[in-house]
C-alpha atoms as a PDB file:
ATOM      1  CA  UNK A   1       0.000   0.000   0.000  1.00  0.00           C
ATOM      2  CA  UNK A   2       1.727   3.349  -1.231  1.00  0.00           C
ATOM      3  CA  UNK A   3       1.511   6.410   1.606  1.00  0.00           C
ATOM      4  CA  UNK A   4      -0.239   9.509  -0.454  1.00  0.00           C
ATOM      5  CA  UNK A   5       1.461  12.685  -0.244  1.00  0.00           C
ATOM      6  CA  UNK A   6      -1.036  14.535   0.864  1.00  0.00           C
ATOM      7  CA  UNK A   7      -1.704  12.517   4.086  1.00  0.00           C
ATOM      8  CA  UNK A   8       2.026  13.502   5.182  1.00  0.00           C
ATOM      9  CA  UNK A   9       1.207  16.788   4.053  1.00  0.00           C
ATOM     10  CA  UNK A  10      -1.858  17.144   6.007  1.00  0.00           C
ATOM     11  CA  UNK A  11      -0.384  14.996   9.270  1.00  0.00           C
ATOM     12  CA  UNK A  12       2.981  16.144   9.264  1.00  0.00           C
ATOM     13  CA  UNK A  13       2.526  20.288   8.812  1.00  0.00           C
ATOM     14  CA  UNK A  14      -0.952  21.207   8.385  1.00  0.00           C
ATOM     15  CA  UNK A  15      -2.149  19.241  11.997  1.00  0.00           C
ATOM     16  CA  UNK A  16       0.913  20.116  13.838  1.00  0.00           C
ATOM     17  CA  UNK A  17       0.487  23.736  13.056  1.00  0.00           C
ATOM     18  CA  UNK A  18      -3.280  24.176  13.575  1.00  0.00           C
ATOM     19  CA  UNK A  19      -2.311  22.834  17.007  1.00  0.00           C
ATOM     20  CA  UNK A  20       0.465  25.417  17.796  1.00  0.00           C
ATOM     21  CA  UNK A  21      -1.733  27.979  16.252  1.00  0.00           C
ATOM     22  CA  UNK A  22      -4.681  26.717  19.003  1.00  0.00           C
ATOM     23  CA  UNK A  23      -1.869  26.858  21.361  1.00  0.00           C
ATOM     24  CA  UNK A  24      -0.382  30.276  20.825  1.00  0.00           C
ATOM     25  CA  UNK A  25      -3.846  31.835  20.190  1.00  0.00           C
ATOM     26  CA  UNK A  26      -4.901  30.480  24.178  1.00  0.00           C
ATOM     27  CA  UNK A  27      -1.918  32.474  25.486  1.00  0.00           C
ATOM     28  CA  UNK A  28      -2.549  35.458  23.347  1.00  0.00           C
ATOM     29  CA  UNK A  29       0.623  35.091  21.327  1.00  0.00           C
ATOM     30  CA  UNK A  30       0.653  37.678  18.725  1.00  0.00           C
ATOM     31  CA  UNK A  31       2.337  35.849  16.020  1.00  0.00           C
ATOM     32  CA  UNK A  32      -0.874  33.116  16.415  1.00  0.00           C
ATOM     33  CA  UNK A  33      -3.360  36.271  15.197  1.00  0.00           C
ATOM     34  CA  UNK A  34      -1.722  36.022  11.913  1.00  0.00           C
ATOM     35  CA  UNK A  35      -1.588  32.196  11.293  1.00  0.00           C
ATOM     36  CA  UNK A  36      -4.742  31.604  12.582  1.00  0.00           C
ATOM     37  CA  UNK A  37      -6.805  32.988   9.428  1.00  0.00           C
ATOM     38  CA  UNK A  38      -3.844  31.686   7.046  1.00  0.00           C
ATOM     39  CA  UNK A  39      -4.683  28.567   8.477  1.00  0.00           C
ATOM     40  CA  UNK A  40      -8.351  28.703   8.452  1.00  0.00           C
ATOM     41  CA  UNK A  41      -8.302  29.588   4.773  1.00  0.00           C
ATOM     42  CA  UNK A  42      -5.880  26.408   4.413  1.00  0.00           C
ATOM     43  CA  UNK A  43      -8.278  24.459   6.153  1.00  0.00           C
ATOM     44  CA  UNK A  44     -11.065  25.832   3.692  1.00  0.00           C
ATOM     45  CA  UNK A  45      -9.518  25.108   0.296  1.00  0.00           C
ATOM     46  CA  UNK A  46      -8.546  21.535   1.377  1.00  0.00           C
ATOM     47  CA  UNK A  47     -12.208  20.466   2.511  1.00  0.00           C
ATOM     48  CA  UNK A  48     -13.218  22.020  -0.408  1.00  0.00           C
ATOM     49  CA  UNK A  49     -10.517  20.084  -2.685  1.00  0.00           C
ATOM     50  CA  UNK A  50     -11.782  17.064  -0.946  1.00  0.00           C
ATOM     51  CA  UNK A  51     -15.653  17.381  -1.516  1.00  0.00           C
ATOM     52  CA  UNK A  52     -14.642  18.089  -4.962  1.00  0.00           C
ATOM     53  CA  UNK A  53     -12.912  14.992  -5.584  1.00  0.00           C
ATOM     54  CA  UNK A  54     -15.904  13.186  -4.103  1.00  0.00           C
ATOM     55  CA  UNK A  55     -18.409  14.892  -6.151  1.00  0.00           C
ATOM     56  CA  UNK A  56     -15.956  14.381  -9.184  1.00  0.00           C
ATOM     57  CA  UNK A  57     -15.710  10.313  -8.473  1.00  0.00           C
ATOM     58  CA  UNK A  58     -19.720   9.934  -7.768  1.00  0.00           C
ATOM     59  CA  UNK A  59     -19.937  11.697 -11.135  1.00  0.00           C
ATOM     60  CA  UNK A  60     -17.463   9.322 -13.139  1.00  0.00           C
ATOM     61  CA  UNK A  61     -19.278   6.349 -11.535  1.00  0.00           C
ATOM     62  CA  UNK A  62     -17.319   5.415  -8.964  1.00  0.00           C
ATOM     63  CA  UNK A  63     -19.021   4.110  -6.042  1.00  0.00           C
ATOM     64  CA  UNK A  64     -19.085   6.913  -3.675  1.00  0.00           C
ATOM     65  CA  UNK A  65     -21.927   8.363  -2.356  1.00  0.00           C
ATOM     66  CA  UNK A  66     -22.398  11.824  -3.161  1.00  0.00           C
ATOM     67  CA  UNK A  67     -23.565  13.084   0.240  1.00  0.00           C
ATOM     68  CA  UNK A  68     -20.010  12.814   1.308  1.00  0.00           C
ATOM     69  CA  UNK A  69     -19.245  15.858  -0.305  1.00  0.00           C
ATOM     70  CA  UNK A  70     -22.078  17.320   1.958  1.00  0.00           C
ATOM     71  CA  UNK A  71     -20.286  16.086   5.576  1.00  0.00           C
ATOM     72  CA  UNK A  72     -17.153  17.546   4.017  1.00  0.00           C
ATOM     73  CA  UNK A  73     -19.045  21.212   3.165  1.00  0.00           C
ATOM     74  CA  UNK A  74     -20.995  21.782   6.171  1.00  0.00           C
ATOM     75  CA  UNK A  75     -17.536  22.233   8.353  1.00  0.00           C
ATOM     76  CA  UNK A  76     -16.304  24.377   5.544  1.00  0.00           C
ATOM     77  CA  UNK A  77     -18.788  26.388   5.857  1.00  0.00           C
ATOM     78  CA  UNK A  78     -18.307  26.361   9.400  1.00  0.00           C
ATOM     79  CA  UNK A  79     -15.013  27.291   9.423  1.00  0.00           C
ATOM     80  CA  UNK A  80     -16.023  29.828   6.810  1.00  0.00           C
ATOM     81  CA  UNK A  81     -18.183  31.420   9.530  1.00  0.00           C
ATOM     82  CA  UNK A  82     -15.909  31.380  11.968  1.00  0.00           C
ATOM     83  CA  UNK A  83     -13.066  33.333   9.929  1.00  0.00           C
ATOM     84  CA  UNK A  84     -15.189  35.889   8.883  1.00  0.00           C
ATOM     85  CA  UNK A  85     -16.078  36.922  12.184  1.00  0.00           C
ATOM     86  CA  UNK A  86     -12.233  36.536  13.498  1.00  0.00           C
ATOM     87  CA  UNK A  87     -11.633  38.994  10.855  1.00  0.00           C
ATOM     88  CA  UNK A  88     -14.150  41.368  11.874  1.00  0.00           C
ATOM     89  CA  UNK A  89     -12.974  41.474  15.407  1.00  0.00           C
END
């Protein structure tokens, strides 16, 4: 079985850092206000990317189930909602 790249992506920098940036942001580090909404948009764009795909496969006829794509929007759109108002703070 062959490791995809973008599981060591996601597991070795993206989860590590959205956990420092959770850290930092709890002790009011100033350096976590600015990778908190890089991170957020990071987080966006790859649930996105991901629902895509799924939507993409059920399309093609592979046997996923389209309301995947669904699970993976509704905490985009969560997260969505959540950066817009850290912005406007």
């Amino acid at each position: 079985m062959r490791t995809s790249p973008v599981h060591v992506l996601d597991l070795s920098l993206l989860l590590p850092a959205f956990v420092m940036t959770a850290v930092m942001l709890l002790r009011r580090k100033p350096a976590a206000f600015i990778l908190a909404p890089v991170l957020m948009v990071a987080g966006i764009l790859i649930i996105v990317a991901v629902a895509g795909m799924a939507l993409a496969m059920a399309v093609k006829g592979f046997a996923v189930d389209p309301r995947i794509a669904a699970l993976f929007l509704a905490p985009a759109a969560g997260l969505a909602l959540v950066l817009v108002r850290y912005l406007r703070v």
